[in-house]
ModelCIF file with pLDDT and N, C-alpha, C, O atoms, coordinates in Angstrom:
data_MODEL
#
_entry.id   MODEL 
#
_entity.id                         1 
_entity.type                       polymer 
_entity.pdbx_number_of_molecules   1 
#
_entity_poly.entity_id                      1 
_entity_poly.type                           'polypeptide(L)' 
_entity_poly.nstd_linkage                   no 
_entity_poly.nstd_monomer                   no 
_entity_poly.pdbx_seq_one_letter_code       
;(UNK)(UNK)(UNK)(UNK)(UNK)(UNK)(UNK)(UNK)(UNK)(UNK)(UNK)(UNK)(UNK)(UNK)(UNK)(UNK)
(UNK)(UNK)(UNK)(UNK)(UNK)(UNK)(UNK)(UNK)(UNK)(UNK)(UNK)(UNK)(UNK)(UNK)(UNK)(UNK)
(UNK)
;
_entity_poly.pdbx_seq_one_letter_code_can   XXXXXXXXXXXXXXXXXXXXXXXXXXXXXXXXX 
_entity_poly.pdbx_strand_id                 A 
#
loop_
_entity_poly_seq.entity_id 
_entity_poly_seq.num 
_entity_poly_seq.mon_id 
_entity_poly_seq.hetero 
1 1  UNK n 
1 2  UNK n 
1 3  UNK n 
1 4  UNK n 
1 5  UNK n 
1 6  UNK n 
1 7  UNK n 
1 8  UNK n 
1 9  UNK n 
1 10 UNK n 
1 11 UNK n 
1 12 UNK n 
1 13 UNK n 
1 14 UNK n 
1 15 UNK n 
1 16 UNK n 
1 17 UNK n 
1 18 UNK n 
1 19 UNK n 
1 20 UNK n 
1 21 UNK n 
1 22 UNK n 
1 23 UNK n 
1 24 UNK n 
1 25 UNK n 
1 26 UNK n 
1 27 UNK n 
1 28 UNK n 
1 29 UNK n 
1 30 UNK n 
1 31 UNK n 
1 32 UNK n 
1 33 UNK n 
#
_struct_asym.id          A 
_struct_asym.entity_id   1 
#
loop_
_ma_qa_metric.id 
_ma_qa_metric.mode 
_ma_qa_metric.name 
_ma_qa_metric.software_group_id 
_ma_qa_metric.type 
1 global pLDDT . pLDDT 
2 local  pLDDT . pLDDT 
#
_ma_qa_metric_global.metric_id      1 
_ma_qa_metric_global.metric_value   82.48 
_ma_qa_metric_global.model_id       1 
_ma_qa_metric_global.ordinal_id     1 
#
loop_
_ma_qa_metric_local.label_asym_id 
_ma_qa_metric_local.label_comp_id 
_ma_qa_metric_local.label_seq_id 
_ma_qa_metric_local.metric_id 
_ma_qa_metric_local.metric_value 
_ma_qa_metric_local.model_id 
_ma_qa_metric_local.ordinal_id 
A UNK 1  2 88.00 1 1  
A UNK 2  2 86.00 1 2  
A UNK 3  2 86.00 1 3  
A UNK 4  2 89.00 1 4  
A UNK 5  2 88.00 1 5  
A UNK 6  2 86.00 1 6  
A UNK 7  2 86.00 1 7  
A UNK 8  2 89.00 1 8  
A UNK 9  2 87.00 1 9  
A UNK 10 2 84.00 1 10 
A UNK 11 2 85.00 1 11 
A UNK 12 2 86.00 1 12 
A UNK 13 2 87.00 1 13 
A UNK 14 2 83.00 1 14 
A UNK 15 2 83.00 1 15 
A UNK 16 2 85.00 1 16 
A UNK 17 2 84.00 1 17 
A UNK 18 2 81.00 1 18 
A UNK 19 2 81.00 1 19 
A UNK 20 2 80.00 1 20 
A UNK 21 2 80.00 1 21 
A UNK 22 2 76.00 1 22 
A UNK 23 2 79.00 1 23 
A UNK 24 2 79.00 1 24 
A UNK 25 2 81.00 1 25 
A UNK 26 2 76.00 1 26 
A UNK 27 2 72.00 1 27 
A UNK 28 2 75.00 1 28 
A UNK 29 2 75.00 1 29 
A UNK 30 2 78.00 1 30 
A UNK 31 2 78.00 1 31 
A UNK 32 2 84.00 1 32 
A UNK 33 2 85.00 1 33 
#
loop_
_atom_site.group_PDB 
_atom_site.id 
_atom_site.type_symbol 
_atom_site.label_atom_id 
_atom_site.label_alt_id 
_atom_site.label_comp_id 
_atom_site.label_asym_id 
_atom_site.label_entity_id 
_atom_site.label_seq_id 
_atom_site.pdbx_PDB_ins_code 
_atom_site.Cartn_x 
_atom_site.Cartn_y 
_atom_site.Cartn_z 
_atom_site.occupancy 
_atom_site.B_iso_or_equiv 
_atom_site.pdbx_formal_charge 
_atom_site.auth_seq_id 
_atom_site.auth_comp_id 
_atom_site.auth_asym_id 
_atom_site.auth_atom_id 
_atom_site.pdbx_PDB_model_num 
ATOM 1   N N  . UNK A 1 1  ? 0.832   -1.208 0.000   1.00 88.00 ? 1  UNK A N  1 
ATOM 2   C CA . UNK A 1 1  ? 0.000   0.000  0.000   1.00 88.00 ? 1  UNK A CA 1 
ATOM 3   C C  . UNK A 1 1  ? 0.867   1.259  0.000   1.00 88.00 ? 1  UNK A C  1 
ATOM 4   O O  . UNK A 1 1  ? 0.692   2.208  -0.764  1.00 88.00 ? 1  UNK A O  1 
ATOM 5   N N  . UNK A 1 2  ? 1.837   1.170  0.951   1.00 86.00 ? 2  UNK A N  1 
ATOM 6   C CA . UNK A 1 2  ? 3.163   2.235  0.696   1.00 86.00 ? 2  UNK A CA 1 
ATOM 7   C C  . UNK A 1 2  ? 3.988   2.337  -0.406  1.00 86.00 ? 2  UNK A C  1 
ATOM 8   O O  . UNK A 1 2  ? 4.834   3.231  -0.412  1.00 86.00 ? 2  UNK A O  1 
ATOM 9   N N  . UNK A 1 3  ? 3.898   1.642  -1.264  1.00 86.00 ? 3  UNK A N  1 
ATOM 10  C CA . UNK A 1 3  ? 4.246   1.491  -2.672  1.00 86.00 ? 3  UNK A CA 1 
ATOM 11  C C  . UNK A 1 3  ? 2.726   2.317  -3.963  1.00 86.00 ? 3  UNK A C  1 
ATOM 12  O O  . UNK A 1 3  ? 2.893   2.992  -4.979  1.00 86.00 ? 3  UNK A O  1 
ATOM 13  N N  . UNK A 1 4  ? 1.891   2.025  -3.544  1.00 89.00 ? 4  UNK A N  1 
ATOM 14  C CA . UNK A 1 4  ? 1.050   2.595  -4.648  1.00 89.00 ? 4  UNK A CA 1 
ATOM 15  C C  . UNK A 1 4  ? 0.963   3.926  -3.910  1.00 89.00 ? 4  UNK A C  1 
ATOM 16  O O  . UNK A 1 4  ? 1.175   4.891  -4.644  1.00 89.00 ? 4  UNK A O  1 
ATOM 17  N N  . UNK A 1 5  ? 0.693   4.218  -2.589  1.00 88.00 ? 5  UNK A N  1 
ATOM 18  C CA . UNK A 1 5  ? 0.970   5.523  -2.472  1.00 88.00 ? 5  UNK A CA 1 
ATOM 19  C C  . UNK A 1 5  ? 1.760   6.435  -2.674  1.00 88.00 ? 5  UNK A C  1 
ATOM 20  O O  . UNK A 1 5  ? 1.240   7.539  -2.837  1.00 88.00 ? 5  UNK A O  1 
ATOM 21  N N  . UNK A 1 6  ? 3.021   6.365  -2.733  1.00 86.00 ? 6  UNK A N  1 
ATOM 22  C CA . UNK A 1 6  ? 4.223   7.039  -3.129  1.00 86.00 ? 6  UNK A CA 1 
ATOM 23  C C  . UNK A 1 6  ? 4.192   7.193  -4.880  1.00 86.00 ? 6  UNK A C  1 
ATOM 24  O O  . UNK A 1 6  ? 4.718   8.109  -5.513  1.00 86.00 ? 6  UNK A O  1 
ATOM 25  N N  . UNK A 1 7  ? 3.498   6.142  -5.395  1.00 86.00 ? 7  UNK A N  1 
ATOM 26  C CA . UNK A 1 7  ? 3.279   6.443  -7.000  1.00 86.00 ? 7  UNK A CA 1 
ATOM 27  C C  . UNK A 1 7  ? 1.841   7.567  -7.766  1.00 86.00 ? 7  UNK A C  1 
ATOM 28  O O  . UNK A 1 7  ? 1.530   8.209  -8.769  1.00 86.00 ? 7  UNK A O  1 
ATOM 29  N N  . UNK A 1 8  ? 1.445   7.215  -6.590  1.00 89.00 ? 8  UNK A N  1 
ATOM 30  C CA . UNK A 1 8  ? 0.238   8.336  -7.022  1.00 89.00 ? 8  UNK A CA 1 
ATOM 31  C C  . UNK A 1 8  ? 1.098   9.856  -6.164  1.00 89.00 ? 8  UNK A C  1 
ATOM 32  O O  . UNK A 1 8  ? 1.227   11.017 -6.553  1.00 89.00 ? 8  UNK A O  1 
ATOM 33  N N  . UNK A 1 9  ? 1.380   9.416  -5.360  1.00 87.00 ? 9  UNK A N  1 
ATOM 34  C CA . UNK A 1 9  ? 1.906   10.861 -4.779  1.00 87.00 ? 9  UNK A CA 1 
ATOM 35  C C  . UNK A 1 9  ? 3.208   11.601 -5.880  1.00 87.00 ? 9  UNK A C  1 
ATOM 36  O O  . UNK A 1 9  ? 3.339   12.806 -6.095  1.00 87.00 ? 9  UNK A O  1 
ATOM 37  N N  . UNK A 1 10 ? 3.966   10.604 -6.389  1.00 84.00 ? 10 UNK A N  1 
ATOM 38  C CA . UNK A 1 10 ? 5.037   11.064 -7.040  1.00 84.00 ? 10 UNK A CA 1 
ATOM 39  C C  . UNK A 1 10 ? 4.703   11.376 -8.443  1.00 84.00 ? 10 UNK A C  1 
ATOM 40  O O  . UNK A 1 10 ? 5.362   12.314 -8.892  1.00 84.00 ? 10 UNK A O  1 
ATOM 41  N N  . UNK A 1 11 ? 3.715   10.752 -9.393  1.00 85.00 ? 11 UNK A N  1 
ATOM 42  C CA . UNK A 1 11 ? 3.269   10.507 -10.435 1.00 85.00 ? 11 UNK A CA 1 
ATOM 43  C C  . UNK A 1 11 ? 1.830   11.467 -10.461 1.00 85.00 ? 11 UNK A C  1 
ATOM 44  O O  . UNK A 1 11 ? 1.715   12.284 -11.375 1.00 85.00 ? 11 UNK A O  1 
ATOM 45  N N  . UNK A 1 12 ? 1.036   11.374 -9.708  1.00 86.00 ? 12 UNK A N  1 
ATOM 46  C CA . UNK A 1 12 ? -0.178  12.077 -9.846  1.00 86.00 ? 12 UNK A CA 1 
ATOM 47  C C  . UNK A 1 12 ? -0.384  13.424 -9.208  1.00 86.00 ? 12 UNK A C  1 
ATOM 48  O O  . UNK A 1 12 ? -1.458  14.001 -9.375  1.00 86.00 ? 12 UNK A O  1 
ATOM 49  N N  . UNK A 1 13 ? 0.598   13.976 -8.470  1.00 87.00 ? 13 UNK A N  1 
ATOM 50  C CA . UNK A 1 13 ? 0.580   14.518 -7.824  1.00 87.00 ? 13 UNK A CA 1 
ATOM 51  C C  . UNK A 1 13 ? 1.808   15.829 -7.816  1.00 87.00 ? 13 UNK A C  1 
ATOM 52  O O  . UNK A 1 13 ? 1.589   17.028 -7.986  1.00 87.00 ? 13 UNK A O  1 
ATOM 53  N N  . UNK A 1 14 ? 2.877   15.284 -7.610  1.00 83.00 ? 14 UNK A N  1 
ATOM 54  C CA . UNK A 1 14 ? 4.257   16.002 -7.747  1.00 83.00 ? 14 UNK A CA 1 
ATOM 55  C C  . UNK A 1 14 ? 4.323   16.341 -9.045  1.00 83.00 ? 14 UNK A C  1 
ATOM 56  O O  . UNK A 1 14 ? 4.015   17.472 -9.421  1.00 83.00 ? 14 UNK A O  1 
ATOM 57  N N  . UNK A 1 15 ? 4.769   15.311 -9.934  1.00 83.00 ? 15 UNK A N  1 
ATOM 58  C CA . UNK A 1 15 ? 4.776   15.703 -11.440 1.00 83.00 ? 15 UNK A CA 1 
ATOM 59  C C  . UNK A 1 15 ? 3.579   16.925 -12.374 1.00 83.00 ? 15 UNK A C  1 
ATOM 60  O O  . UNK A 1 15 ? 3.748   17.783 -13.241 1.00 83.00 ? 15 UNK A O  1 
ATOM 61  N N  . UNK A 1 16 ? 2.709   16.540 -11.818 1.00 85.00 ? 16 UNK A N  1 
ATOM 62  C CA . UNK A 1 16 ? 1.391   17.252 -12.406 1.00 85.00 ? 16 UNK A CA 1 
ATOM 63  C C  . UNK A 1 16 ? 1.680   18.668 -11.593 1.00 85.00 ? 16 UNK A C  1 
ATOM 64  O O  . UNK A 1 16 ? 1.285   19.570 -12.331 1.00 85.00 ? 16 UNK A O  1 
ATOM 65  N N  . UNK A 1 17 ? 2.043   19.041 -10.760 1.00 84.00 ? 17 UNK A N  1 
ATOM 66  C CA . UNK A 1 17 ? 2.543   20.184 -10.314 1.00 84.00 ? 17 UNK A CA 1 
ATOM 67  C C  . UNK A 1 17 ? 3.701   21.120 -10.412 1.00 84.00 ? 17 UNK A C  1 
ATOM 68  O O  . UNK A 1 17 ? 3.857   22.249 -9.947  1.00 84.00 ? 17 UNK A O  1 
ATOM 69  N N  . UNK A 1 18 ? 4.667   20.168 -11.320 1.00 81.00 ? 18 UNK A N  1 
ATOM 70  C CA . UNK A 1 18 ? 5.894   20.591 -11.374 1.00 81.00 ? 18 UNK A CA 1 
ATOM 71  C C  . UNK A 1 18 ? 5.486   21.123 -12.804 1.00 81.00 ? 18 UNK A C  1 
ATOM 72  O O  . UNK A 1 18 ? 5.551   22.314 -13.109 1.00 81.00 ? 18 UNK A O  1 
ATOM 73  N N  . UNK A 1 19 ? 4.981   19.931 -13.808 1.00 81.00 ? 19 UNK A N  1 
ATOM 74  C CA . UNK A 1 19 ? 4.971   20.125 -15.260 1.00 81.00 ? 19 UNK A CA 1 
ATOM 75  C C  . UNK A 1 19 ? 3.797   20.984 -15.821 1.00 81.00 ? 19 UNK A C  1 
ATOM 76  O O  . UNK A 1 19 ? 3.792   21.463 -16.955 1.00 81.00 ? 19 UNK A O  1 
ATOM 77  N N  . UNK A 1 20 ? 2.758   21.130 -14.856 1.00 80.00 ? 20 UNK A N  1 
ATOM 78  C CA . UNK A 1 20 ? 1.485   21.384 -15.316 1.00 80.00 ? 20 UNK A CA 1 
ATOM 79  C C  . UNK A 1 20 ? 0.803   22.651 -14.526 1.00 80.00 ? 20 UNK A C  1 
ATOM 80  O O  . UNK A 1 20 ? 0.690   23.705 -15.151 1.00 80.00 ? 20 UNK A O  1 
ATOM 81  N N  . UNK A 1 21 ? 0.442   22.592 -13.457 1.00 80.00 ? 21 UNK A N  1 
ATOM 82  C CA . UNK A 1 21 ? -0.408  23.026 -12.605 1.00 80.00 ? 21 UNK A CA 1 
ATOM 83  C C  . UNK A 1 21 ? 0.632   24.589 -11.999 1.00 80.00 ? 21 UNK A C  1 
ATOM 84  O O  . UNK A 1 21 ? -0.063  25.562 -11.705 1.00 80.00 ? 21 UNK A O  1 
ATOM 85  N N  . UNK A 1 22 ? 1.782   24.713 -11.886 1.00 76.00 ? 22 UNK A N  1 
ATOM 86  C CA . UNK A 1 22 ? 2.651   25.363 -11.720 1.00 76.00 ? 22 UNK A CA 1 
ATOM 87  C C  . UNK A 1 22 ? 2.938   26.558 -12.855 1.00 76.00 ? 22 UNK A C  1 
ATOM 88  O O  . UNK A 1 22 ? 3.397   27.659 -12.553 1.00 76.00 ? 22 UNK A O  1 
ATOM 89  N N  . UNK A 1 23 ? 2.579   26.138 -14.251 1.00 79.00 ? 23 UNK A N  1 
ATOM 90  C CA . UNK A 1 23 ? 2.229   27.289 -14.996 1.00 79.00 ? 23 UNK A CA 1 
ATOM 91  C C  . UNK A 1 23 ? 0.741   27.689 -15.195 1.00 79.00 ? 23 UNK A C  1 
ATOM 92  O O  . UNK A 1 23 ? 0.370   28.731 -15.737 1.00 79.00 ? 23 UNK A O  1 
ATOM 93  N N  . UNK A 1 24 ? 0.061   26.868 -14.760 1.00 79.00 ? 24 UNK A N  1 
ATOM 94  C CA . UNK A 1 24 ? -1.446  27.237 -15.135 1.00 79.00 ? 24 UNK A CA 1 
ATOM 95  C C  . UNK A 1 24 ? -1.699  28.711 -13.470 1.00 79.00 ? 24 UNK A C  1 
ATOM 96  O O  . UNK A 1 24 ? -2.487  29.657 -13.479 1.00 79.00 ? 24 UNK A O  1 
ATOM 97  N N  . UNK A 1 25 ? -0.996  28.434 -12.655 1.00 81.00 ? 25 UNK A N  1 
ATOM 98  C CA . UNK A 1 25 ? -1.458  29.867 -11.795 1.00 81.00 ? 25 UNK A CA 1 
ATOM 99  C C  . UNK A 1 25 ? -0.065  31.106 -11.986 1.00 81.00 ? 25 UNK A C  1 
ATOM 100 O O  . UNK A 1 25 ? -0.018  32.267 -11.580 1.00 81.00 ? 25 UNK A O  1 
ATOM 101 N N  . UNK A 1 26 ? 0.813   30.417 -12.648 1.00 76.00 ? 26 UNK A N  1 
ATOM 102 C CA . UNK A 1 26 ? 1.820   31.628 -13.120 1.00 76.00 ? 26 UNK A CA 1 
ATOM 103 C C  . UNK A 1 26 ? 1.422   33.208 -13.068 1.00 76.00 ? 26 UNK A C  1 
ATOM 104 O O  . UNK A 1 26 ? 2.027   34.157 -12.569 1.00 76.00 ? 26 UNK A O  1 
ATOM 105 N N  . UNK A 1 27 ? 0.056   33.131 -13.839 1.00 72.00 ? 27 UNK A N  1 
ATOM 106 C CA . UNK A 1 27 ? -0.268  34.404 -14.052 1.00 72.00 ? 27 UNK A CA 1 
ATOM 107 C C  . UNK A 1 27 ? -1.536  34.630 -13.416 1.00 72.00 ? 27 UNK A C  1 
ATOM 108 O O  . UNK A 1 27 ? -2.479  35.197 -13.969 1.00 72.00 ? 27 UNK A O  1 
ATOM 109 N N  . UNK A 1 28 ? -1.545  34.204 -12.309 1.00 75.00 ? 28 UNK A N  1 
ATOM 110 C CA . UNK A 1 28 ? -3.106  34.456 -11.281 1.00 75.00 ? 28 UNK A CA 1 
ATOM 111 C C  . UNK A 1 28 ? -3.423  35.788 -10.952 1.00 75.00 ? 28 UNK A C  1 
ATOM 112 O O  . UNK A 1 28 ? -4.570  36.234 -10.899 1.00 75.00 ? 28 UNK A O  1 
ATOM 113 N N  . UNK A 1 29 ? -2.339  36.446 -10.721 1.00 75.00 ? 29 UNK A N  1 
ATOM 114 C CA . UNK A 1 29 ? -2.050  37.905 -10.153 1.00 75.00 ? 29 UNK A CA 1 
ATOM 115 C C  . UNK A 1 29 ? -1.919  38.943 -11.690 1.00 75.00 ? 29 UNK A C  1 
ATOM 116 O O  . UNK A 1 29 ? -2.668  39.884 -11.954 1.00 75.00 ? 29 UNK A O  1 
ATOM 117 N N  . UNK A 1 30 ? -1.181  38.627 -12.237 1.00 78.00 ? 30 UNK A N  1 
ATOM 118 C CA . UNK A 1 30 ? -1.413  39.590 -13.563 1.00 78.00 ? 30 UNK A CA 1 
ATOM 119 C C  . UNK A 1 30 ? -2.490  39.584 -14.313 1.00 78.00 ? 30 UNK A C  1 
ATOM 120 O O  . UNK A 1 30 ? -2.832  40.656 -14.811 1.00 78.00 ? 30 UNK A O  1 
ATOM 121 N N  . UNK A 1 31 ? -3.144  38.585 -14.526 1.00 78.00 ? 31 UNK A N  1 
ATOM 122 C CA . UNK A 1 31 ? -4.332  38.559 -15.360 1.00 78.00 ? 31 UNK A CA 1 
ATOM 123 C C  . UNK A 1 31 ? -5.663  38.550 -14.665 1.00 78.00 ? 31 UNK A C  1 
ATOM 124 O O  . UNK A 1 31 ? -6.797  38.410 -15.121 1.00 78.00 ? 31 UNK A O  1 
ATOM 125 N N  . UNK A 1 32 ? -5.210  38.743 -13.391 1.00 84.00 ? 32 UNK A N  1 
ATOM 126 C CA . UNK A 1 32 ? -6.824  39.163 -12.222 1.00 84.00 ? 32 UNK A CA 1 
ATOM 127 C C  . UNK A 1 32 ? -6.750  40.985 -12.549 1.00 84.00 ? 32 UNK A C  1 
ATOM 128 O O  . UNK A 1 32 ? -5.904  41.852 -12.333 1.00 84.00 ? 32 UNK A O  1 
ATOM 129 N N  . UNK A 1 33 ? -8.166  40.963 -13.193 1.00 85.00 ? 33 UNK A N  1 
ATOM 130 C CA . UNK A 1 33 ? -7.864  42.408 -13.898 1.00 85.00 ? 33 UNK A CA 1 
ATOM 131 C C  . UNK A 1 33 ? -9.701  42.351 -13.358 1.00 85.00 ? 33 UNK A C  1 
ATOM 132 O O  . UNK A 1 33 ? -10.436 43.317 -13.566 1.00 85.00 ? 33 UNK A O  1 
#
């Protein structure tokens, strides 16, 4: 169970934040107009 957790945490989670989710609020503050 400590094995599929660490893969959703590392894979579903970390990655999707590093690659993805991390430019999608880039511009939260400049484009709040």
């Amino acid at each position: 169970f400590g094995r599929v957790w660490l893969s959703v945490v590392f894979i579903f989670r970390l990655l999707v934040y590093l690659v993805a989710a991390e430019k999608v609020w880039s511009d939260d503050h400049k484009d709040f107009d």
